[in-house]
N, C-alpha and C. Protein backbone atom coordinates (compact mmCIF):
# COMPACT_ATOMS: atom_id res chain seq x y z
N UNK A 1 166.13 75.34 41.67
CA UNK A 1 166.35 76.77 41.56
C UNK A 1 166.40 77.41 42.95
N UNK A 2 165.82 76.82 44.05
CA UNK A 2 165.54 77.34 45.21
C UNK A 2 167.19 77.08 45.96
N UNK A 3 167.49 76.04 46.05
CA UNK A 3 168.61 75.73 46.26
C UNK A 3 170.08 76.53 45.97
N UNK A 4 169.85 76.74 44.16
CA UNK A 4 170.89 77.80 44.18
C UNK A 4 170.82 79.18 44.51
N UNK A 5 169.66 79.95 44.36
CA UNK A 5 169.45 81.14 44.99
C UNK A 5 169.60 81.23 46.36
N UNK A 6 169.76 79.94 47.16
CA UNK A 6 169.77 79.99 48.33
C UNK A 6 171.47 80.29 48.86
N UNK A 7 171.92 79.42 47.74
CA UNK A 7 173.29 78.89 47.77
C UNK A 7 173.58 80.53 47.51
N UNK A 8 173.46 81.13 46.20
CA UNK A 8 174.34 82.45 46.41
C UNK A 8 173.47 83.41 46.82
N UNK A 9 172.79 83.39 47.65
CA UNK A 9 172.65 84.55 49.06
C UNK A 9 171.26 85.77 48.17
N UNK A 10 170.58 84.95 47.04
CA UNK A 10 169.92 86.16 46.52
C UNK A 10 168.35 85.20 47.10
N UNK A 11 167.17 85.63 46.53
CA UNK A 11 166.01 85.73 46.54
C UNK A 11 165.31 84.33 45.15
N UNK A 12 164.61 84.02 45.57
CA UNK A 12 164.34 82.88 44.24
C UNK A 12 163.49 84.05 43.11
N UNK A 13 162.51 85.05 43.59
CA UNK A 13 162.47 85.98 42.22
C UNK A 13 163.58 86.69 41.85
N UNK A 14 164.68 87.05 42.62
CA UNK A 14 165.86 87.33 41.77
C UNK A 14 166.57 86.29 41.19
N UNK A 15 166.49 85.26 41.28
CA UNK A 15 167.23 84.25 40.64
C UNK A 15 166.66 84.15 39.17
N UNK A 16 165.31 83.98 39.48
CA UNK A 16 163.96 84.25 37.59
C UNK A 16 164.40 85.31 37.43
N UNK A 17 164.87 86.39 37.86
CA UNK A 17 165.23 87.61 36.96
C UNK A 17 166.30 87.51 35.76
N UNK A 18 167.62 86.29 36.22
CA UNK A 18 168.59 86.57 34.96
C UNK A 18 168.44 85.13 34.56
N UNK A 19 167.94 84.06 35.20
CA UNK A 19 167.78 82.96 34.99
C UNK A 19 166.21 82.66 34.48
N UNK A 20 165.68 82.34 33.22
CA UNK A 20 164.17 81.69 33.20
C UNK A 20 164.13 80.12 33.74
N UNK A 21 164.74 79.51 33.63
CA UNK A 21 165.06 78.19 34.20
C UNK A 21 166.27 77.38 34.85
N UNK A 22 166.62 76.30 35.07
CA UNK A 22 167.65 75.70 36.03
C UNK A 22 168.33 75.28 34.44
N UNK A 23 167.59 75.09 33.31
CA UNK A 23 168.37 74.81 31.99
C UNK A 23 169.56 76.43 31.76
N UNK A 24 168.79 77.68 31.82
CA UNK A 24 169.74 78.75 31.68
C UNK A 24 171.01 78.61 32.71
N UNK A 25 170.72 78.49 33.88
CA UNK A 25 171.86 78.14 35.09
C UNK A 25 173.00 77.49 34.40
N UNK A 26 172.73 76.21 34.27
CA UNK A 26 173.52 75.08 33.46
C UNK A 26 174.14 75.80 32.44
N UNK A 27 173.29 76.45 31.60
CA UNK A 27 174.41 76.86 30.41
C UNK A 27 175.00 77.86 30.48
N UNK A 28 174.67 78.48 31.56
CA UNK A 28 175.07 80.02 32.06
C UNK A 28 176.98 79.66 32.14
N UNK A 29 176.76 77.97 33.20
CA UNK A 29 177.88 78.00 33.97
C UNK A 29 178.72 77.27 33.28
N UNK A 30 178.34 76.22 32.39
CA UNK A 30 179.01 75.40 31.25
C UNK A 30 179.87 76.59 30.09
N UNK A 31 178.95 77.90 29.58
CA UNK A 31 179.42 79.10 29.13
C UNK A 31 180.90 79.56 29.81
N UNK A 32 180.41 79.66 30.74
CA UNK A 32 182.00 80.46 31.95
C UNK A 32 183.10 79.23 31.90
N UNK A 33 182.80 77.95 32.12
CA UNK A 33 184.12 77.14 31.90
C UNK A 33 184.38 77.36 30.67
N UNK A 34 183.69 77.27 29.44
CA UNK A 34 183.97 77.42 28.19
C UNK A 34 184.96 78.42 28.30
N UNK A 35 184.53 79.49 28.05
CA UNK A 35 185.70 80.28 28.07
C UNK A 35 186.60 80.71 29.23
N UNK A 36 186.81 80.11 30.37
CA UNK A 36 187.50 80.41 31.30
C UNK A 36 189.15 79.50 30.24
N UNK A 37 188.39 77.87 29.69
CA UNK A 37 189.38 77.12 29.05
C UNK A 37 189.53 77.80 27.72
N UNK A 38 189.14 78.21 27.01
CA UNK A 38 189.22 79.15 25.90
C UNK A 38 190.86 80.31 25.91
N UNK A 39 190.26 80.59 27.46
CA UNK A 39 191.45 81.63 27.78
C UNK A 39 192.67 81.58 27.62
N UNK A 40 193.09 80.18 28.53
CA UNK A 40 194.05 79.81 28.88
C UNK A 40 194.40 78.66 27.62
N UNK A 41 193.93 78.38 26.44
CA UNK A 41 194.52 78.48 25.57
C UNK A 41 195.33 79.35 24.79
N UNK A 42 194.35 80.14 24.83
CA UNK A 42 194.64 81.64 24.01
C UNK A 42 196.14 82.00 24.39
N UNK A 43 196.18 81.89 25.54
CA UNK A 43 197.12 82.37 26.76
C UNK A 43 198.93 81.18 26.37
N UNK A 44 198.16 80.03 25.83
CA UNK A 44 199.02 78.92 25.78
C UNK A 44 199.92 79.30 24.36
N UNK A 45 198.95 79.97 23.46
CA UNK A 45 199.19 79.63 21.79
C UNK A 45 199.72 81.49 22.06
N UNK A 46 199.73 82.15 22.73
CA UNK A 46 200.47 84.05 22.50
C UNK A 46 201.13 83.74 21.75
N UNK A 47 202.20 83.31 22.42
CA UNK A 47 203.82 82.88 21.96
C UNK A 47 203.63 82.08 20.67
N UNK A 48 203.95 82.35 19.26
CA UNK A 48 204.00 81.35 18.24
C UNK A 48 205.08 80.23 18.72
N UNK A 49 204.56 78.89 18.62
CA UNK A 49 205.76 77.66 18.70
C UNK A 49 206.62 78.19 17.68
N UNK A 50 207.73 77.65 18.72
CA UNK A 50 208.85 77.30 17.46
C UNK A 50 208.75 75.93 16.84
N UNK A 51 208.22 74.78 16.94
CA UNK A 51 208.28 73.53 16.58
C UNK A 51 207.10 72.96 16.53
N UNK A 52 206.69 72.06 15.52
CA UNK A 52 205.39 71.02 15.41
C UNK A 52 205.43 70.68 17.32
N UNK A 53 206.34 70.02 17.38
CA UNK A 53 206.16 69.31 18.40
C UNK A 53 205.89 70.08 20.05
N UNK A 54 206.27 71.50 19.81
CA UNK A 54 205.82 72.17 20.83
C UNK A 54 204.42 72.32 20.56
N UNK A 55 204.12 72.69 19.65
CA UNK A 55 202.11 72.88 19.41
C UNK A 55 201.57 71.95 20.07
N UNK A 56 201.80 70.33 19.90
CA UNK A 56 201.62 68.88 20.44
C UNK A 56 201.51 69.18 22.20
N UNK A 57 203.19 69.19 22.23
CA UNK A 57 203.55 69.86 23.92
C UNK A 57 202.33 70.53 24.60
N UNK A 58 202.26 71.63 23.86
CA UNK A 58 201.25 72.55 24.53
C UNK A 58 199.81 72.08 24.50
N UNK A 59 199.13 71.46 23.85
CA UNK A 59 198.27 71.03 23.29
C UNK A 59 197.75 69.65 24.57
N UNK A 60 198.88 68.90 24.47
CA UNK A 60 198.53 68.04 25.63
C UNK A 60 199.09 68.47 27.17
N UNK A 61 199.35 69.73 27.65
CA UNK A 61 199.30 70.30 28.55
C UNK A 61 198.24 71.01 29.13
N UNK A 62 197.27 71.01 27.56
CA UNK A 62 195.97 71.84 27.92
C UNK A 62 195.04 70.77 28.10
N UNK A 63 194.73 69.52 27.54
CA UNK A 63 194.20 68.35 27.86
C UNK A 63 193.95 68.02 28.93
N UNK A 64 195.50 67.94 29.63
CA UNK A 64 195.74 67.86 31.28
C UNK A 64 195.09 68.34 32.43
N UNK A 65 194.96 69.75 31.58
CA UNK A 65 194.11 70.91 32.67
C UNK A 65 192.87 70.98 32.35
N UNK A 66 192.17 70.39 31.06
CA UNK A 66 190.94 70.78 30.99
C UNK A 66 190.61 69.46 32.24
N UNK A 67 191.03 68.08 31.98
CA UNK A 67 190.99 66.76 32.90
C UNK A 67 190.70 67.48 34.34
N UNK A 68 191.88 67.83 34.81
CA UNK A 68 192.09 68.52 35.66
C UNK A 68 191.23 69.50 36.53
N UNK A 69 190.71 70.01 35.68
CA UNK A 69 189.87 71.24 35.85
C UNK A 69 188.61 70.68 36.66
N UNK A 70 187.67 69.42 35.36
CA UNK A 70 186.50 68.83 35.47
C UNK A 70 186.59 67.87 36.88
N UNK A 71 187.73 67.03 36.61
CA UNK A 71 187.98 66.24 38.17
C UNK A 71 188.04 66.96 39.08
N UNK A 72 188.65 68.05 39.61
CA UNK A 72 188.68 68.57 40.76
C UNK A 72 188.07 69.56 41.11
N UNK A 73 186.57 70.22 40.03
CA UNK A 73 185.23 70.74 40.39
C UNK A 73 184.04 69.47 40.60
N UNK A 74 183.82 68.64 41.66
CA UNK A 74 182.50 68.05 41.65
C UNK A 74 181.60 68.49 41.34
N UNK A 75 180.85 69.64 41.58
CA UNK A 75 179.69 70.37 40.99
C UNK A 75 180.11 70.54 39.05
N UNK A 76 180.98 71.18 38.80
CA UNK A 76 181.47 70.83 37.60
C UNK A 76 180.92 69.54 36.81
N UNK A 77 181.89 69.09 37.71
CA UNK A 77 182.24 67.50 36.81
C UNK A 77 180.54 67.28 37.01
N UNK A 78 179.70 67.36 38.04
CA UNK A 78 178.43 66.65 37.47
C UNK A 78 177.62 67.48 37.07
N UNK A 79 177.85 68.55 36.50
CA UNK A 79 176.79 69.79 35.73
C UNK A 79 177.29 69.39 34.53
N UNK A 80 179.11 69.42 33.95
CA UNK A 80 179.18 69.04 32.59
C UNK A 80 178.52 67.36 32.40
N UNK A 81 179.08 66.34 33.09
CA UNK A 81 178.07 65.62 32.90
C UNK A 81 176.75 65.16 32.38
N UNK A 82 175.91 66.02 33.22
CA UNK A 82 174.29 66.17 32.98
C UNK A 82 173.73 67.03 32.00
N UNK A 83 175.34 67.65 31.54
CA UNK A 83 174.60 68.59 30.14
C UNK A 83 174.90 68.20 29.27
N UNK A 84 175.75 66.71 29.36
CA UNK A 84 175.81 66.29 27.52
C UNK A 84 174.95 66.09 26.67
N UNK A 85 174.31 66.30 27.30
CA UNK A 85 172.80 65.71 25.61
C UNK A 85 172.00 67.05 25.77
N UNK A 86 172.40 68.41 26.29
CA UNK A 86 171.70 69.80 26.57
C UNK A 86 172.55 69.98 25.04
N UNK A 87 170.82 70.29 24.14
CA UNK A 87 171.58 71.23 22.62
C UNK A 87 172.63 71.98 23.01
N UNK A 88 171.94 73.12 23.94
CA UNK A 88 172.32 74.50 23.72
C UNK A 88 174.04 74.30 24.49
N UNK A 89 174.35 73.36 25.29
CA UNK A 89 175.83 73.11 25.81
C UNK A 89 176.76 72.54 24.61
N UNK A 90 176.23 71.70 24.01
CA UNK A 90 176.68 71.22 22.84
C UNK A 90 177.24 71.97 21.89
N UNK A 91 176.11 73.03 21.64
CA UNK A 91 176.63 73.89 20.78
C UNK A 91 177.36 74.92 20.95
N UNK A 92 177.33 75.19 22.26
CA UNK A 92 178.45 75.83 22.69
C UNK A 92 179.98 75.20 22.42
N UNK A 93 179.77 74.18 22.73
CA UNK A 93 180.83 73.22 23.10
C UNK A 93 181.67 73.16 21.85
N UNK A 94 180.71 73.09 20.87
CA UNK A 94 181.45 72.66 19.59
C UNK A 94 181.52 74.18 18.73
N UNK A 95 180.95 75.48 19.34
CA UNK A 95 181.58 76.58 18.76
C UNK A 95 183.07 77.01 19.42
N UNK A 96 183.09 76.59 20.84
CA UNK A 96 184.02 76.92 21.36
C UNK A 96 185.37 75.86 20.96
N UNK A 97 185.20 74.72 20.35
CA UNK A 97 186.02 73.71 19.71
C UNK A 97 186.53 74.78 18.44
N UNK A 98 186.08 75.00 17.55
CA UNK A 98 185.83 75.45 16.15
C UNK A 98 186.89 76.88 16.77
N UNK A 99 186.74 77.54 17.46
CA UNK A 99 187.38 79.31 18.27
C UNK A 99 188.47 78.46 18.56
N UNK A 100 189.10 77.45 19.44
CA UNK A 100 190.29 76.78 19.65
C UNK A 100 190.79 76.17 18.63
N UNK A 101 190.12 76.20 17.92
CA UNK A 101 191.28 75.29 16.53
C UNK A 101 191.83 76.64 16.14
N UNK A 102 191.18 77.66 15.72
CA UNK A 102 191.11 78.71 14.82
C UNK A 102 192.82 79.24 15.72
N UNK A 103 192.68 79.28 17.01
CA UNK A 103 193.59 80.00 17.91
C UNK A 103 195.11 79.07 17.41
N UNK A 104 194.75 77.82 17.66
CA UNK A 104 196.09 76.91 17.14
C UNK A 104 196.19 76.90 15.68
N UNK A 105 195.34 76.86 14.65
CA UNK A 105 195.52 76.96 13.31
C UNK A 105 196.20 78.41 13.23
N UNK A 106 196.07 79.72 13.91
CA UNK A 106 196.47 80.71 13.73
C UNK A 106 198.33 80.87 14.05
N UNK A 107 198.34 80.01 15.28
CA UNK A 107 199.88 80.19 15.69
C UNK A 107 200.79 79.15 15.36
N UNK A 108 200.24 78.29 14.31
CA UNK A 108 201.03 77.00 14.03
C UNK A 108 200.86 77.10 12.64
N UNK A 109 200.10 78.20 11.80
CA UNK A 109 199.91 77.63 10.38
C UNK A 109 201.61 78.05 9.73
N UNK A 110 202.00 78.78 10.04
CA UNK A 110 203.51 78.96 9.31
C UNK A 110 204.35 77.47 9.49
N UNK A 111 204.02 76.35 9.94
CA UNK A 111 204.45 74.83 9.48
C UNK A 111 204.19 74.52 8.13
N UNK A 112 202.92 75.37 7.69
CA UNK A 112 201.98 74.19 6.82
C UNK A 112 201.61 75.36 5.17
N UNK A 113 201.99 74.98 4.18
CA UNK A 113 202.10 75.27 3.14
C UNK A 113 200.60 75.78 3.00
N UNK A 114 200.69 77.06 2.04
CA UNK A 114 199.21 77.66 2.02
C UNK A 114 198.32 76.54 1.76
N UNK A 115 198.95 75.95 0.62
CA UNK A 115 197.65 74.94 -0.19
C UNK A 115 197.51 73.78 0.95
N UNK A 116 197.68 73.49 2.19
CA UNK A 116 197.55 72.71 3.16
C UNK A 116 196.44 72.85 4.14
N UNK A 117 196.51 74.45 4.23
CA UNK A 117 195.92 75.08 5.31
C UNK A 117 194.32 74.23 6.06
N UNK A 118 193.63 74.40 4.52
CA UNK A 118 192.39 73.48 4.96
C UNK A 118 192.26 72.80 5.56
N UNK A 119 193.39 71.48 5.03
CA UNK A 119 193.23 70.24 5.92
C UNK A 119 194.18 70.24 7.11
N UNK A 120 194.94 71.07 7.55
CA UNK A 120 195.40 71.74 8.33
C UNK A 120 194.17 71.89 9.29
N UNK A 121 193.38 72.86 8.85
CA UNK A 121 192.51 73.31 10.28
C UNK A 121 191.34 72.14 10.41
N UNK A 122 190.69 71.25 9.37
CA UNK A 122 190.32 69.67 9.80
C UNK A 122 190.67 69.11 10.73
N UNK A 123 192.01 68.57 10.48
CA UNK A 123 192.98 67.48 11.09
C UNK A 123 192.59 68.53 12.26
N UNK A 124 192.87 69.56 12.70
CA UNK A 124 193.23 70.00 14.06
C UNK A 124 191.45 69.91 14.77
N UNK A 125 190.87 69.92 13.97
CA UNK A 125 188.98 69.59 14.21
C UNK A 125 189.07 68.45 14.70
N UNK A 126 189.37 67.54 14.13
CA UNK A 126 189.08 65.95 14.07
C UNK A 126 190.06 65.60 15.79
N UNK A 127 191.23 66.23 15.59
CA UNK A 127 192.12 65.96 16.78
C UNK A 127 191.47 66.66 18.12
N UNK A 128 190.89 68.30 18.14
CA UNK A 128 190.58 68.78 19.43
C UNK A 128 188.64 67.93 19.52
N UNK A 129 187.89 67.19 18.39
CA UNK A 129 187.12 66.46 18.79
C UNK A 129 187.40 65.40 19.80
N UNK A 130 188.25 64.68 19.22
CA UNK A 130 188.85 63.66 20.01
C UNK A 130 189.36 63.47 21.32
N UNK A 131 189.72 64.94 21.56
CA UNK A 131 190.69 65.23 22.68
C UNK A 131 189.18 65.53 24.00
N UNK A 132 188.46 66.55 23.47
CA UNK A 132 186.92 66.41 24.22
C UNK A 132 186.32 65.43 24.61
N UNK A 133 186.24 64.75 23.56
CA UNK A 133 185.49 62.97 23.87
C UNK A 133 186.52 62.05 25.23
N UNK A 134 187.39 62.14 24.96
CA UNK A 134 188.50 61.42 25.74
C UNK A 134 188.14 62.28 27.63
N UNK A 135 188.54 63.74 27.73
CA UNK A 135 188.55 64.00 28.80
C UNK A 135 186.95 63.76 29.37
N UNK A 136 186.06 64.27 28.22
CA UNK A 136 184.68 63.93 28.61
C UNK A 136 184.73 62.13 29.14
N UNK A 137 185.22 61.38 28.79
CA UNK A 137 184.99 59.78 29.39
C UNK A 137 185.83 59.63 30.31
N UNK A 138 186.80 60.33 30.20
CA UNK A 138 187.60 60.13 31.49
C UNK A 138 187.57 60.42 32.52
N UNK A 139 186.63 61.55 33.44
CA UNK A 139 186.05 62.45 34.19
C UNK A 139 184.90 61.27 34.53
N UNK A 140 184.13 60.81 34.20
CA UNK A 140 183.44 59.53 34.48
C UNK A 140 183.74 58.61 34.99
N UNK A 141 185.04 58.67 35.24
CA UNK A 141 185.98 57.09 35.59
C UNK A 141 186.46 57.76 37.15
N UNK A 142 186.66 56.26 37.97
CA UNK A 142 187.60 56.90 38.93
C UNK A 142 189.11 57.27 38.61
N UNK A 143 188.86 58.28 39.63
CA UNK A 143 190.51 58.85 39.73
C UNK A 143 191.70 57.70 38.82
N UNK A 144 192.47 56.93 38.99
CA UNK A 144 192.74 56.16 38.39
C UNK A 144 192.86 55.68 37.04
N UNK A 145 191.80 55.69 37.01
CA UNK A 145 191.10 54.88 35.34
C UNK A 145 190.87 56.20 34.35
N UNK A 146 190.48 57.37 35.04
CA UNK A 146 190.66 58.21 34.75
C UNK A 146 191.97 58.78 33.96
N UNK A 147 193.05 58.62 35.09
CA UNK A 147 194.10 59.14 34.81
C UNK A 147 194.70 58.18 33.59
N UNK A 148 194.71 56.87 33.75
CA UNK A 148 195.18 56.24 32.84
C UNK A 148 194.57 56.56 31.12
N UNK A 149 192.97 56.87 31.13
CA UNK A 149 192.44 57.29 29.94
C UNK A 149 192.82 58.36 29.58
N UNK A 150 193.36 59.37 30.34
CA UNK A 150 194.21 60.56 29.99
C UNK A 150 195.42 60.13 28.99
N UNK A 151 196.06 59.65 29.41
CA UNK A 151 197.79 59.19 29.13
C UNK A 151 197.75 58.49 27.78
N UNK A 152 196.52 57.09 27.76
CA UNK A 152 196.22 56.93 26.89
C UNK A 152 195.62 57.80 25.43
N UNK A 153 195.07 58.53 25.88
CA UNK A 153 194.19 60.06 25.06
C UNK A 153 195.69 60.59 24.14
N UNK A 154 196.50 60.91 25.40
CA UNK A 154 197.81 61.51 24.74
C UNK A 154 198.36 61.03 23.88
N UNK A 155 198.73 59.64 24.36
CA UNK A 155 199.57 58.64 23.30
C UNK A 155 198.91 58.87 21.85
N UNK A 156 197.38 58.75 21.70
CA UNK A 156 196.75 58.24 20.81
C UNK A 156 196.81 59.89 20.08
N UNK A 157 196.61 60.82 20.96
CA UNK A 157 196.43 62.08 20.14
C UNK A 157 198.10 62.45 19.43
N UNK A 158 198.89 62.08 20.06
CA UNK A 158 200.23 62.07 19.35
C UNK A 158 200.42 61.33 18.32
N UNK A 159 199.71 60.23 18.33
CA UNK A 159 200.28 59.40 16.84
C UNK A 159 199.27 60.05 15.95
N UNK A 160 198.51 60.33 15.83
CA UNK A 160 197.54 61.07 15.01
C UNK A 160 197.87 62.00 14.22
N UNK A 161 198.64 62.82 15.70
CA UNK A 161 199.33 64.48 15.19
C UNK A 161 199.98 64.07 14.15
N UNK A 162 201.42 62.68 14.60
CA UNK A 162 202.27 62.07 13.61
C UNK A 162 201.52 61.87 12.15
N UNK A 163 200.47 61.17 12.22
CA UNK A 163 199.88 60.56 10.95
C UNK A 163 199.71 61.61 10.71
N UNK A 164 198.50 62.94 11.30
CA UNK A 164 197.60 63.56 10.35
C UNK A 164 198.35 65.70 9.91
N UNK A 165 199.21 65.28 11.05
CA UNK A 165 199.41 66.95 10.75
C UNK A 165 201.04 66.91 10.18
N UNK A 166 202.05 66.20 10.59
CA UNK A 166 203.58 66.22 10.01
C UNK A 166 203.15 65.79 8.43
N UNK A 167 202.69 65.08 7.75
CA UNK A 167 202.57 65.40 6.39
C UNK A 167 202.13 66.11 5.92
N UNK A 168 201.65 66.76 6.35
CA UNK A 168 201.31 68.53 5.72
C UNK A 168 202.45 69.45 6.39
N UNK A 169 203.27 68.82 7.21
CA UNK A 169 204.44 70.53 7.49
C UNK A 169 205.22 70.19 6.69
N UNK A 170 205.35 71.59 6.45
CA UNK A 170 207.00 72.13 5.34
C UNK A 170 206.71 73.53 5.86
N UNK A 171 208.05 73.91 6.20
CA UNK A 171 208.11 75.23 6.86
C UNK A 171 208.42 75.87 5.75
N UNK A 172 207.54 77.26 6.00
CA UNK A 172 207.49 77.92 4.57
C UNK A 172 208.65 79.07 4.80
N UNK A 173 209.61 79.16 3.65
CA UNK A 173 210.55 80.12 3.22
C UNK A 173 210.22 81.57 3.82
N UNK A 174 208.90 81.84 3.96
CA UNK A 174 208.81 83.50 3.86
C UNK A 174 208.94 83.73 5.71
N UNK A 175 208.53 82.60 6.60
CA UNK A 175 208.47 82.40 8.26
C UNK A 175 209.86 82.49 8.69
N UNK A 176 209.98 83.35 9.63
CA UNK A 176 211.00 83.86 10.16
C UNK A 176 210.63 83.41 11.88
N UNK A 177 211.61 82.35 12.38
CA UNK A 177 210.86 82.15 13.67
C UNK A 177 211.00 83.33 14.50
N UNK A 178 210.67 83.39 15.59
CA UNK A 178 210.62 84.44 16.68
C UNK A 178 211.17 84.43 17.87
């Protein structure tokens, strides 16, 4: 705690003022990537796709950058690290999963027939789980091995999409693209 109060220029009793511990820090700052990547989904999905396969597109463009993001913050990459087994990051982690499906289930559900919808926003659970786990192991790896577990991530999250989300599209009559 001394260290970071030192680091941003305040006092270590001002640091206990918004911080009770180096655990609040951590989730303070794990919080702010959360939604810094939150954003720039949001930001990704404005525009409704015109196509399954742009949702995919976009989807593994955001993969890229979350990779991206974690590799080229060291402090990052070893704060998310050291907070995987922190409840309270976790649960962030996986409310902020649950808010990103909701954002892509929202701008992609006109693919998918009402009576679909459910397993619609599953499949897209089960897929942005997957997609977490992957950049989370890949950020562990060197540069390299890294990158290759990326590519791999993609491949694998694409045939999935194939298996788990194109049998539920049928573009519905009443969707007018944009």
């Amino acid at each position: 705690m001394t260290d970071v109060a030192h680091e941003a220029g305040i006092t270590i009793s001002s640091m206990y003022q918004y911080f009770p511990n180096k655990g609040a820090v951590i989730s303070a700052i794990c919080e702010e990537y959360l939604s810094q990547q939150r954003s720039n989904l949001k930001a990704a999905f404005r525009t409704p796709p015109g196509t399954l396969e742009e949702v995919v597109d976009r989807m593994d463009i955001l993969m890229q950058s979350y990779y991206q993001t974690l590799r080229g913050d060291r402090v990052l990459k070893k704060i998310w690290s050291g907070a995987a087994s922190d409840k309270s990051v976790l649960s962030a982690e996986f409310d902020d999963t649950l808010d990103n499906v909701e954002t892509v289930h929202a701008a992609a559900r006109h693919f998918v027939s009402n009576d679909k919808l459910a397993e619609f926003r599953k499949t897209l659970t089960v897929l942005f789980g997957f997609a977490n786990a992957a950049v989370n192991q890949a950020v562990d790896l060197d540069d390299t091995e890294g990158q290759r577990t990326i590519e791999i991530a993609t491949r694998m999250l694409r045939a999935s999409w194939n298996a788990g989300i194109h049998p539920l599209a049928e573009i519905r009559s009443d969707h007018v693209s944009a």
